[in-house]
Protein backbone atom coordinates (compact mmCIF):
# COMPACT_ATOMS: atom_id res chain seq x y z
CA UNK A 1 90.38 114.46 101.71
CA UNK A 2 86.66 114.02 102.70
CA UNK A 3 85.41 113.29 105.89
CA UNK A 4 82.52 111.62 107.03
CA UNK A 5 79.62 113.56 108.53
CA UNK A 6 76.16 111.79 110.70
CA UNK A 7 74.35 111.94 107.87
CA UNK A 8 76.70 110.65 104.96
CA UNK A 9 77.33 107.06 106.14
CA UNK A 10 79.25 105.40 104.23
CA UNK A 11 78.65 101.19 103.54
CA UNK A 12 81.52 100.10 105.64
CA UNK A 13 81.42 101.69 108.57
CA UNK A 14 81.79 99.81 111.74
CA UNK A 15 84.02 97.31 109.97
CA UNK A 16 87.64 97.24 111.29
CA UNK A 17 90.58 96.28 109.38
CA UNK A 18 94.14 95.11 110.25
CA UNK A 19 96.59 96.40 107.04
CA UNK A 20 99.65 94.27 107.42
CA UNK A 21 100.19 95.45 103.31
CA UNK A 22 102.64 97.13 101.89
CA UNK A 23 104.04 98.77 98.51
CA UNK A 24 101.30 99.15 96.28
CA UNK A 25 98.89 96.00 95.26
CA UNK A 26 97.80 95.39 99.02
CA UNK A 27 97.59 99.01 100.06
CA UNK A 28 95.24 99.86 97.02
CA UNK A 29 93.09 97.11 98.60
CA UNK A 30 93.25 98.67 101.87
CA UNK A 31 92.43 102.38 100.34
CA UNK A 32 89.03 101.06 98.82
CA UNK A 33 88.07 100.02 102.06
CA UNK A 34 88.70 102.74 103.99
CA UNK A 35 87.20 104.64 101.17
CA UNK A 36 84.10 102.58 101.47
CA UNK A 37 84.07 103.68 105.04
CA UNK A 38 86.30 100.94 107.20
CA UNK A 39 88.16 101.60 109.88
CA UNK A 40 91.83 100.73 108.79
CA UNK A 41 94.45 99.97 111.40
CA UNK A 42 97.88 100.52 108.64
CA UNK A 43 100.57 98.24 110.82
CA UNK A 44 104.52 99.14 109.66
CA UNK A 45 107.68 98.38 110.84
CA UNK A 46 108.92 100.58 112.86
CA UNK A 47 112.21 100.46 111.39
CA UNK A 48 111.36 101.90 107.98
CA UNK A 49 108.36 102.17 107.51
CA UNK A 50 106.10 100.86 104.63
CA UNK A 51 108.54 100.61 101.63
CA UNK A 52 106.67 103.20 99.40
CA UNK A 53 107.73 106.00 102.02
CA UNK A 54 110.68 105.97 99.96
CA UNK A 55 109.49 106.33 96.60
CA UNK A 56 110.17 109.08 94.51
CA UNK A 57 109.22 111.78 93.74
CA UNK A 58 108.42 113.92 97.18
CA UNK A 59 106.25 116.87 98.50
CA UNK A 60 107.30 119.29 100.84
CA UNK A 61 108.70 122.89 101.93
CA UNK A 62 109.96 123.05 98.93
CA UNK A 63 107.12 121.80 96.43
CA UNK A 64 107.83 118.61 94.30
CA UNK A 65 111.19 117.07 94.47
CA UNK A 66 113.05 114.43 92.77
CA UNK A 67 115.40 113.18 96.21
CA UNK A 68 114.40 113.43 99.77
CA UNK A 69 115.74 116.76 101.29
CA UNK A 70 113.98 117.57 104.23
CA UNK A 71 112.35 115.10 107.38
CA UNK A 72 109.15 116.42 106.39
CA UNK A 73 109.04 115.98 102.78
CA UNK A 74 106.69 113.15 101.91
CA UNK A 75 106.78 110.30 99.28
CA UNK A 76 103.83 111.27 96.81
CA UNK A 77 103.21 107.23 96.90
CA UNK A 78 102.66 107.23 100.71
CA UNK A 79 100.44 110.70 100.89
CA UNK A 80 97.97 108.94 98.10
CA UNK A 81 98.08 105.43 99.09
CA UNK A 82 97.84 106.14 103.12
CA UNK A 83 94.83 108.28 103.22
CA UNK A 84 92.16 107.56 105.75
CA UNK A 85 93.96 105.15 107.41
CA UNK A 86 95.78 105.02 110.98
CA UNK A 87 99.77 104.05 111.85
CA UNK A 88 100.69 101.51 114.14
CA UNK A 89 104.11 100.27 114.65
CA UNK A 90 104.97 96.73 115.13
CA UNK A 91 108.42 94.85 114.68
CA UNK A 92 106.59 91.20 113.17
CA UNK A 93 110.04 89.56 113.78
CA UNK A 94 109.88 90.54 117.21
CA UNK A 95 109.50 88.06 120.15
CA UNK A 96 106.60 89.99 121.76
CA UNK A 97 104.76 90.89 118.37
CA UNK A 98 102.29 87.89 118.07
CA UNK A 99 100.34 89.18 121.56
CA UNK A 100 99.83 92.88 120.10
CA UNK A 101 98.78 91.14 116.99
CA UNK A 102 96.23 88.72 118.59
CA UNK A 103 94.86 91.93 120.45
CA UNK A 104 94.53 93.67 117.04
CA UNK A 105 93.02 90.83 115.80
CA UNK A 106 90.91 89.94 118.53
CA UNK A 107 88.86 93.83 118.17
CA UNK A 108 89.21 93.78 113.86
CA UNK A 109 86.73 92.49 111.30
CA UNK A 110 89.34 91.67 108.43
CA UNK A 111 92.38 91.64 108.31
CA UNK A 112 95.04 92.08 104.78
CA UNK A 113 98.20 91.22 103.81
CA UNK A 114 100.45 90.72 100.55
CA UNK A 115 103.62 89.17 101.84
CA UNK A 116 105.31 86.80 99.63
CA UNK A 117 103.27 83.25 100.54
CA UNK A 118 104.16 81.27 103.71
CA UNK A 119 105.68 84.78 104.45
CA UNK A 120 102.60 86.02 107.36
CA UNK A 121 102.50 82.13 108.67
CA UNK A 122 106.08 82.44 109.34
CA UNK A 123 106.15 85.62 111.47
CA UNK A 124 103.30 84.08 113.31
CA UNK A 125 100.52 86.68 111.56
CA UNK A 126 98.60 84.53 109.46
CA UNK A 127 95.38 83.36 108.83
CA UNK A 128 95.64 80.33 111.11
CA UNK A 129 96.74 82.90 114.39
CA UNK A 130 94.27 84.90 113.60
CA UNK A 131 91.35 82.56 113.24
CA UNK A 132 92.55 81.37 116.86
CA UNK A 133 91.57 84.29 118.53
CA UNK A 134 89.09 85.70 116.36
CA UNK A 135 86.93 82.43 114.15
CA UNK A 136 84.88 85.60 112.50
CA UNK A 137 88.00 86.61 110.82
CA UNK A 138 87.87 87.73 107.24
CA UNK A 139 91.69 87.02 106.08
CA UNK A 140 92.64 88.09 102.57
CA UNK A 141 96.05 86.92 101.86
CA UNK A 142 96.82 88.66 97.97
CA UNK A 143 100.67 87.00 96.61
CA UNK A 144 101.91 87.00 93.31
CA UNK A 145 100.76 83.52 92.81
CA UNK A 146 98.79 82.52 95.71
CA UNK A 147 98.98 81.47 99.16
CA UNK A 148 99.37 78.04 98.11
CA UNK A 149 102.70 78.92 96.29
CA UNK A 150 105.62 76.66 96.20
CA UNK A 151 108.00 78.69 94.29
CA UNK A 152 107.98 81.28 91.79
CA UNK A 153 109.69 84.04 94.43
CA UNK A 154 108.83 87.58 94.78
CA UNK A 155 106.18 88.98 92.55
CA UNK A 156 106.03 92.55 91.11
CA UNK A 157 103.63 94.43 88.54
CA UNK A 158 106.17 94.34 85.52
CA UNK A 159 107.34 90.20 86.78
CA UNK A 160 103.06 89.79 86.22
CA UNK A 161 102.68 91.31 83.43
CA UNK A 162 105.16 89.56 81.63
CA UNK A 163 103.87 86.02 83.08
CA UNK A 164 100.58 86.31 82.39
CA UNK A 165 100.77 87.02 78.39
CA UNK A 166 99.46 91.29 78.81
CA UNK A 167 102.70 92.50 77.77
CA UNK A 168 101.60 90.50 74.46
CA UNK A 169 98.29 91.95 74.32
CA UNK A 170 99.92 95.47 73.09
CA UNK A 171 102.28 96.00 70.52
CA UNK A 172 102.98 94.87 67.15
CA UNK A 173 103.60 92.15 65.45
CA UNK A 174 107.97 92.17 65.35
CA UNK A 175 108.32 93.98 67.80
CA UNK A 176 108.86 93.93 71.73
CA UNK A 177 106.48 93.57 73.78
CA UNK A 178 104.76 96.56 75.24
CA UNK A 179 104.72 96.90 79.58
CA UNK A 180 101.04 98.75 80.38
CA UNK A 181 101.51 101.95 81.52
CA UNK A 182 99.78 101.83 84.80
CA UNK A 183 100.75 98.82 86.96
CA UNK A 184 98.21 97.21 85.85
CA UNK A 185 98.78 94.15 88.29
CA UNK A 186 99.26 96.11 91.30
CA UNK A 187 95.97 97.78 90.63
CA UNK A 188 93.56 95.18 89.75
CA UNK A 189 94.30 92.37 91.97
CA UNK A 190 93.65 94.43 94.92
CA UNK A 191 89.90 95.25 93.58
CA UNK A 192 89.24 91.19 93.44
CA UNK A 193 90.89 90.65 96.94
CA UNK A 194 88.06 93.82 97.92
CA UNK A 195 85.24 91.30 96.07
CA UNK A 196 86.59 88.80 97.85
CA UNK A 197 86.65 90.42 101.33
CA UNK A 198 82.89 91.65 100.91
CA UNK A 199 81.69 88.54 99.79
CA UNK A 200 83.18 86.36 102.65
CA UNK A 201 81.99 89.59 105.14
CA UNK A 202 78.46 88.53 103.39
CA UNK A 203 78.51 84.87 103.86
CA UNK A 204 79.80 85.82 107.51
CA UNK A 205 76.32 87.28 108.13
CA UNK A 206 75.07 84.02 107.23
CA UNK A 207 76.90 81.78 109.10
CA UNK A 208 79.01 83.46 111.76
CA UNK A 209 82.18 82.23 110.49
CA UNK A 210 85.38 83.92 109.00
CA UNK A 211 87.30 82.98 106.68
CA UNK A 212 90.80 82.70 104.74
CA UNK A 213 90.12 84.70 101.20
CA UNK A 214 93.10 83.95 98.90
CA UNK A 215 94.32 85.79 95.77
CA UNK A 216 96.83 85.77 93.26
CA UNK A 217 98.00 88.55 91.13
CA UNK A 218 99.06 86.28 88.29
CA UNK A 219 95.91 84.87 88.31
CA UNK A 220 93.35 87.98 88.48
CA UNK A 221 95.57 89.35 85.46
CA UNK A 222 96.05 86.50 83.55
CA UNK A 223 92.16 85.89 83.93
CA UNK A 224 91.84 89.30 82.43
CA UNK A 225 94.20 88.85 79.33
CA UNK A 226 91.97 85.14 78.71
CA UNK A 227 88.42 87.11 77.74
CA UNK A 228 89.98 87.22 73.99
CA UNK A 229 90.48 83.47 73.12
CA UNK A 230 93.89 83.70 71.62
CA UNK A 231 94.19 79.97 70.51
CA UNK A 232 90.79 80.52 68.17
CA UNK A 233 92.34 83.89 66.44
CA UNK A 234 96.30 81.70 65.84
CA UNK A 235 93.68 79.19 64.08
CA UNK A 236 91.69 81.16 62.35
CA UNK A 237 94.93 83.18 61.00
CA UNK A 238 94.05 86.44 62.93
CA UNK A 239 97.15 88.47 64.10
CA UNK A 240 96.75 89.08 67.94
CA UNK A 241 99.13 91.65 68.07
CA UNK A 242 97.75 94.68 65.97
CA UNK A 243 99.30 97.68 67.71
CA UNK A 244 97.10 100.19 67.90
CA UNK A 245 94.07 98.62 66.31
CA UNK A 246 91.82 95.83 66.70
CA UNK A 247 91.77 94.32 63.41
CA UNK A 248 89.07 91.71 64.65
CA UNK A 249 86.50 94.70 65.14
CA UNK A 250 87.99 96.91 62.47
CA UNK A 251 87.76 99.63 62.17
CA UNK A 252 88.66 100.26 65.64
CA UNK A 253 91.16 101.93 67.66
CA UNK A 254 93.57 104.77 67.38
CA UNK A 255 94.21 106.63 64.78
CA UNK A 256 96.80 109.71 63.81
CA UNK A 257 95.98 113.41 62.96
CA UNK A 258 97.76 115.84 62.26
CA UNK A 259 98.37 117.01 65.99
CA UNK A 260 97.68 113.82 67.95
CA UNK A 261 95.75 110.60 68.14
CA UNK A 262 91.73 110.35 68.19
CA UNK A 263 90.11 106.78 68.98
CA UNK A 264 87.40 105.23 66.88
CA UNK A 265 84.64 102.71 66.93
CA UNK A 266 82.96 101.97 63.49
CA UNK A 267 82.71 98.49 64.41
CA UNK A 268 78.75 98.17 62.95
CA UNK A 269 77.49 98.99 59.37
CA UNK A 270 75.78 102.15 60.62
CA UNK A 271 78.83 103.61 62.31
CA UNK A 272 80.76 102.50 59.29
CA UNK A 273 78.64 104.12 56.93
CA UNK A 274 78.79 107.03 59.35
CA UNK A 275 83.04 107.67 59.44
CA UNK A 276 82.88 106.83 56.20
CA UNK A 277 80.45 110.13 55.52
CA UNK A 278 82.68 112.22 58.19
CA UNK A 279 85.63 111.21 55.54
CA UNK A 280 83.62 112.70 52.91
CA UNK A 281 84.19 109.26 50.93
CA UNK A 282 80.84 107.74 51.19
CA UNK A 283 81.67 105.20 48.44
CA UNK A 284 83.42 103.65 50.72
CA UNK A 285 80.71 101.57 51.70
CA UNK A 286 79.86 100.10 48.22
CA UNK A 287 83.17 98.81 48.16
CA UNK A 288 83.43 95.23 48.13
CA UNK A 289 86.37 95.23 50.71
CA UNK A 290 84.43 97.54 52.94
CA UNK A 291 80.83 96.61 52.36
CA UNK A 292 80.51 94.46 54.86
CA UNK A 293 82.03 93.74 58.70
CA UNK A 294 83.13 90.74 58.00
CA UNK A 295 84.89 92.34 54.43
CA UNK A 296 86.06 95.47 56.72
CA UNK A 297 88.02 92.72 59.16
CA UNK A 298 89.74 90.46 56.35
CA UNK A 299 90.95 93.88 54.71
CA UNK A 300 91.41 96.03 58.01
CA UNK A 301 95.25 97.00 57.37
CA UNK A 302 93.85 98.63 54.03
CA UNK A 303 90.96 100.02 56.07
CA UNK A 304 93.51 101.74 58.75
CA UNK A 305 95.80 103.05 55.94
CA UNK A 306 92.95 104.34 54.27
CA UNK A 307 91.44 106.17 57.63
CA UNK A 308 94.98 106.66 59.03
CA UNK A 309 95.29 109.00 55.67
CA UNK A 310 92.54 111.19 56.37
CA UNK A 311 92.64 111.92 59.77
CA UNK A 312 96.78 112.87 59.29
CA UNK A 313 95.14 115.59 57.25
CA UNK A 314 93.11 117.33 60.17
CA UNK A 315 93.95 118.39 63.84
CA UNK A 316 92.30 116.20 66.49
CA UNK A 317 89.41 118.67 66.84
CA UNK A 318 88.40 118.88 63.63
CA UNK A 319 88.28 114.68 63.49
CA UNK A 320 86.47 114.63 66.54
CA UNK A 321 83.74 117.46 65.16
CA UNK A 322 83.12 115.57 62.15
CA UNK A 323 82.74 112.14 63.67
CA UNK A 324 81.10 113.26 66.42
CA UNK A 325 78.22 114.55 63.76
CA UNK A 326 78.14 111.40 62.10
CA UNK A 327 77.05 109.70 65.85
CA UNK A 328 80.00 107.27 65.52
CA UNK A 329 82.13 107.11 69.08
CA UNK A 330 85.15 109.08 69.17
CA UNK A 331 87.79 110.85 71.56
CA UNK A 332 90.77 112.86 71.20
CA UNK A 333 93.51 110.76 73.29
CA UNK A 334 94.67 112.88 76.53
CA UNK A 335 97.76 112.92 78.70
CA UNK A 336 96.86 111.81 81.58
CA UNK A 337 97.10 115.22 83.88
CA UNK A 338 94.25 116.58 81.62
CA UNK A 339 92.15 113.12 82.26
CA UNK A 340 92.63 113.57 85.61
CA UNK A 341 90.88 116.45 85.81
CA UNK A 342 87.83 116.20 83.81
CA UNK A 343 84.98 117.83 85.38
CA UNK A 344 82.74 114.45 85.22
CA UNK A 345 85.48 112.35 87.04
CA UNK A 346 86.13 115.21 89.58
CA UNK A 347 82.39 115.50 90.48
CA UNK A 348 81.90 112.03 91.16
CA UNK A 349 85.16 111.95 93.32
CA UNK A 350 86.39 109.54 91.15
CA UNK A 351 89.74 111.17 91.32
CA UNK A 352 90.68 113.72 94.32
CA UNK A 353 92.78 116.64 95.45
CA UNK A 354 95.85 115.65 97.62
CA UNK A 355 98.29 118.05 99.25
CA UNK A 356 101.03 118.16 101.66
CA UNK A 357 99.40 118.62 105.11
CA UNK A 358 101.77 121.44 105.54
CA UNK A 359 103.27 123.28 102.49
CA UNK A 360 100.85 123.88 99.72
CA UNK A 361 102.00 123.30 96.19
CA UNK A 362 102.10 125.01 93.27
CA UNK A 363 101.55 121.80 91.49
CA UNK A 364 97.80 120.88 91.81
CA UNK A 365 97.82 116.62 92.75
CA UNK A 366 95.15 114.37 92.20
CA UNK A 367 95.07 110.78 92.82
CA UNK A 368 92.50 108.19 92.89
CA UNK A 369 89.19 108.43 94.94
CA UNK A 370 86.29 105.78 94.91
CA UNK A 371 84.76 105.36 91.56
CA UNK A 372 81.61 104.22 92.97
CA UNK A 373 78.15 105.69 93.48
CA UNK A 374 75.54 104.98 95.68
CA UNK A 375 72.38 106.45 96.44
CA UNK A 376 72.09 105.61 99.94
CA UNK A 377 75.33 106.66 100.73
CA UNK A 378 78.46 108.00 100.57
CA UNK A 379 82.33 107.45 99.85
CA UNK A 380 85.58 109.32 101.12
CA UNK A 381 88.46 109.16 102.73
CA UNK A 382 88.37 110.45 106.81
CA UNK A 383 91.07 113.12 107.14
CA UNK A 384 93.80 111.53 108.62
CA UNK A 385 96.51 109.11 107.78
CA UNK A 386 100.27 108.09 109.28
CA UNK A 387 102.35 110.86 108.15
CA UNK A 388 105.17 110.02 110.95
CA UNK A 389 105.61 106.03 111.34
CA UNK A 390 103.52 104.74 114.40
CA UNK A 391 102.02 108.28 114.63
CA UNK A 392 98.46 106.98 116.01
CA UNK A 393 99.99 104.11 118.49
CA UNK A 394 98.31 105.98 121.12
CA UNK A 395 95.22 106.04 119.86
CA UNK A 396 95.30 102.68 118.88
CA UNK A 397 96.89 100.73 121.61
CA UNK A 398 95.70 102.62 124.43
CA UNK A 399 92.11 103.81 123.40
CA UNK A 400 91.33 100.59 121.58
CA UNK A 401 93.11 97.72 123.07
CA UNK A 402 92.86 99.50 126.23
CA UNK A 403 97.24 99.51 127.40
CA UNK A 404 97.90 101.30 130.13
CA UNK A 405 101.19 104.12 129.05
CA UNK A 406 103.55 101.84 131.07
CA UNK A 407 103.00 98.84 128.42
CA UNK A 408 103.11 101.21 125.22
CA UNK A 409 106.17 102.49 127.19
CA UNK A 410 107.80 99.12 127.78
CA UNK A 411 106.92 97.74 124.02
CA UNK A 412 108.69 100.61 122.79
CA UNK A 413 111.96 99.73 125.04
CA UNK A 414 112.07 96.40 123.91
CA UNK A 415 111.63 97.30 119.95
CA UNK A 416 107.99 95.32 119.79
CA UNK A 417 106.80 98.81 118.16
C-alpha cells in the first residue's frame, strides 16, 4: 500500500466519508475515494462483518487457500477492497445505533451506501437523518435500480447484466448469451456514484448545501450497452451479435493464430491496405468486396475467414511483428495475471501489490490502484485498513467523536457496536 507523505497531497484530503457499503459495487466506490485521498470511516456489523470477509479464496499462514482454516486467514476480496480505510462496528438494527450514526454524520463530508432501496431509510440511516444533523451532507445512495425503486428486489452484477441487454452485446448469433468476465456492474456503477459525489461536493462549494446523489446500477450499465443504437443496425439488417468481431467496423476484432488470439483494427483504407500487405496478399485491396469500407462491412464474414486463415498459420508473435510493421493496431490477447503486471500499468499504480499483513506469499497479488494521474498531486492508499471487525473503534469513537471509554464500554454491552 502507499502512504501519504507532506508533500504528496492527494485531491481529497480533508474530506471524510461514512461507508455504510458492502460486497463489492459500493465498496469499489468507497476505495476510489480513499484512494483519491478521503478519509473513510468503513461501518460493519459487528456480527459478521462486511459480507465479502467471507469470500473465497483466502490468504494466510499458509499462502492461498480455497476454505477458511485459520482466524487469521483473510478473504482476498476484503484485503483488496478494504485498503485505506478504517473499521467501525455498529449493529444498524440496534435501538441505540441512530445516535452513533448522527455523531458520525454530524463530523463526515459524505456519506455511501448500497442497500437495497428504502433499505438505509428503514434502519433510520438515510439521507433524510443525515441531512438533519448535517444539511452539507453529500449522500450517495447506489441500488440496483435506484432509490426510487418500487420493486425489482435485490440486485447483483450477473441479475444487471442480464437486465440491461450486455449479456447480448457478446456472443454469437444462436447461441447463449455471454456473462462479462469482470462484474462489470459492480465495477462501473460505483465510478458514476464517485462523479456523482464530486460533483455535488463541487456545487456544495457553491452553495453550502448537501445533497442526496442517487444511482442505479441498471441504469449506469444499461446507459453503457445504449452508445451502439441497436434498433438502427435490426433495420438496417446488421447482426448485433458477431462474436468476436465487429462486423460494422470490419475488419475488427479478434482473430486466431496458431498459438492464441491477436486483436486487430483495419477499420480505415490505410490500415486495410496495411494488414492486407502484412498478409502478403496485397490484391486484396483491388478486390471489389474489399476495396472499399463500406464493401469490407457488407462482406466482413468473408473478410474474417479470409484473415482468420492467415493468422491460424503463424504464432501470435509473428502476427503481431508483421502488423505491427505495417502501422495497423494490434495486440496479442493476455491472461489476465500477465496484464496485471505490465510495467506501464505498474508504474502508474494503476494496479498494486497486496499482501497478507502477516505471512508473505509465494503468490505475488495485485489488485486495482487509482488509474488516474495528476500533476499536482498524488494517489494511494494510507496503510491501514480493518483487518479484525471494529478494529479502529477506538480511534474513531473516542479520538473523533470524542466518547469517553465508559460509553465505548457500555455500547459494546448493549450490542450497539
Amino acid at each position: 500500500m502507499t502512504s501519504s507523505t507532506p508533500d504528496s497531497t492527494r485531491p481529497l484530503e480533508g474530506l471524510r466519508v461514512i461507508d455504510l457499503t458492502r460486497a463489492l459495487a459500493g465498496p469499489y466506490g468507497t476505495l476510489l475515494l480513499a484512494g483519491l485521498g478521503a478519509q473513510v470511516i468503513k461501518v460493519e456489523d459487528p456480527r459478521g462483518g462486511d459480507l465479502a470477509r467471507d469470500n473465497s479464496p483466502y490468504v494466510g499462514r499458509d499462502g492461498v487457500v480455497v476454505e477458511k482454516r485459520h482466524d487469521d486467514d483473510i478473504s482476498i476480496s476484503h484485503l483488496t477492497r478494504a485498503r485505506g480505510k478504517y473499521g467501525v462496528t455498529l449493529n444498524l438494527k440496534d435501538p441505540g445505533a441512530g445516535e452513533v450514526f448522527a455523531d458520525l454524520v454530524r463530523n463526515a463530508d459524505i456519506v455511501m451506501e448500497n442497500f437495497t432501496a428504502g433499505t438505509a431509510d428503514r434502519l433510520g440511516v438515510g439521507y433524510a437523518a443525515a441531512r438533519a444533523v448535517n444539511p452539507g451532507i453529500v449522500y450517495c445512495s447506489l441500488s440496483g435500480f435506484g432509490a426510487d425503486a418500487t420493486d425489482g428486489g435485490k440486485a447483483m452484477d450477473v441479475i444487471i447484466q442480464a437486465l440491461s441487454g450486455a449479456m447480448y452485446t457478446s456472443g454469437e448469433p444462436g447461441h447463449p448469451p455471454v456473462r462479462i468476465g469482470v462484474p462489470i456492474a459492480d465495477m462501473l456503477a460505483p465510478v458514476f456514484a464517485v462523479i456523482g459525489i464530486l460533483a455535488a461536493i463541487e456545487q456544495r462549494h457553491r452553495t453550502g448545501e448537501g445533497q442526496h446523489v442517487d444511482v442505479s446500477m441498471l441504469g449506469a450499465l444499461t446507459s453503457f450497452v445504449a452508445i451502439e443504437n441497436w434498433a438502427a443496425m435490426a433495420s438496417a439488417g446488421m447482426e448485433a451479435r458477431t462474436g468476436l468481431t465487429v462486423q460494422r467496423l470490419s475488419p475488427f476484432g479478434v482473430f486466431q493464430c496458431a498459438d492464441g488470439y491477436v486483436a486487430i483494427v483495419a477499420v480505415h483504407e490505410k490500415l486495410a491496405q496495411g494488414l492486407f500487405r502484412a498478409m502478403r496478399q496485397p490484391e486484396l485491396g483491388d478486390e471489389p468486396r474489399f476495396a472499399t469500407r463500406d464493401a469490407r462491412v457488407a462482406n466482413a464474414e468473408m473478410l474474417e475467414a479470409t484473415i482468420n486463415a492467415w493468422s491460424r498459420t503463424l504464432p501470435t508473435a509473428e502476427v503481431v511483428a508483421l502488423l505491427e510493421a505495417e502501422g495497423v493496431p494490434v495486440a496479442p490477447v493476455r491472461h489476465p495475471e500477465e496484464a496485471l503486471v505490465d510495467p506501464r500499468v505498474v508504474a502508474r499504480g494503476e494496479t498494486v501489490a497486496v499482501a497478507h499483513p502477516s505471512y508473505p506469499s509465494e503468490v505475488k497479488l495485485r489488485s486495482v490502484g487509482v488509474p488516474i494521474k495528476f500533476s499536482a498531486a498524488h494517489t494511494g492508499f494510507d496503510d491501514i485498513m480493518p483487518i479484525a471487525i471494529g478494529e479502529h473503534n477506538a480511534s474513531i469513537y473516542r479520538d473523533i467523536l470524542g466518547y469517553s471509554e465508559e460509553r465505548i464500554a457500555a455500547l459494546h454491552r448493549t450490542g450497539t457496536i
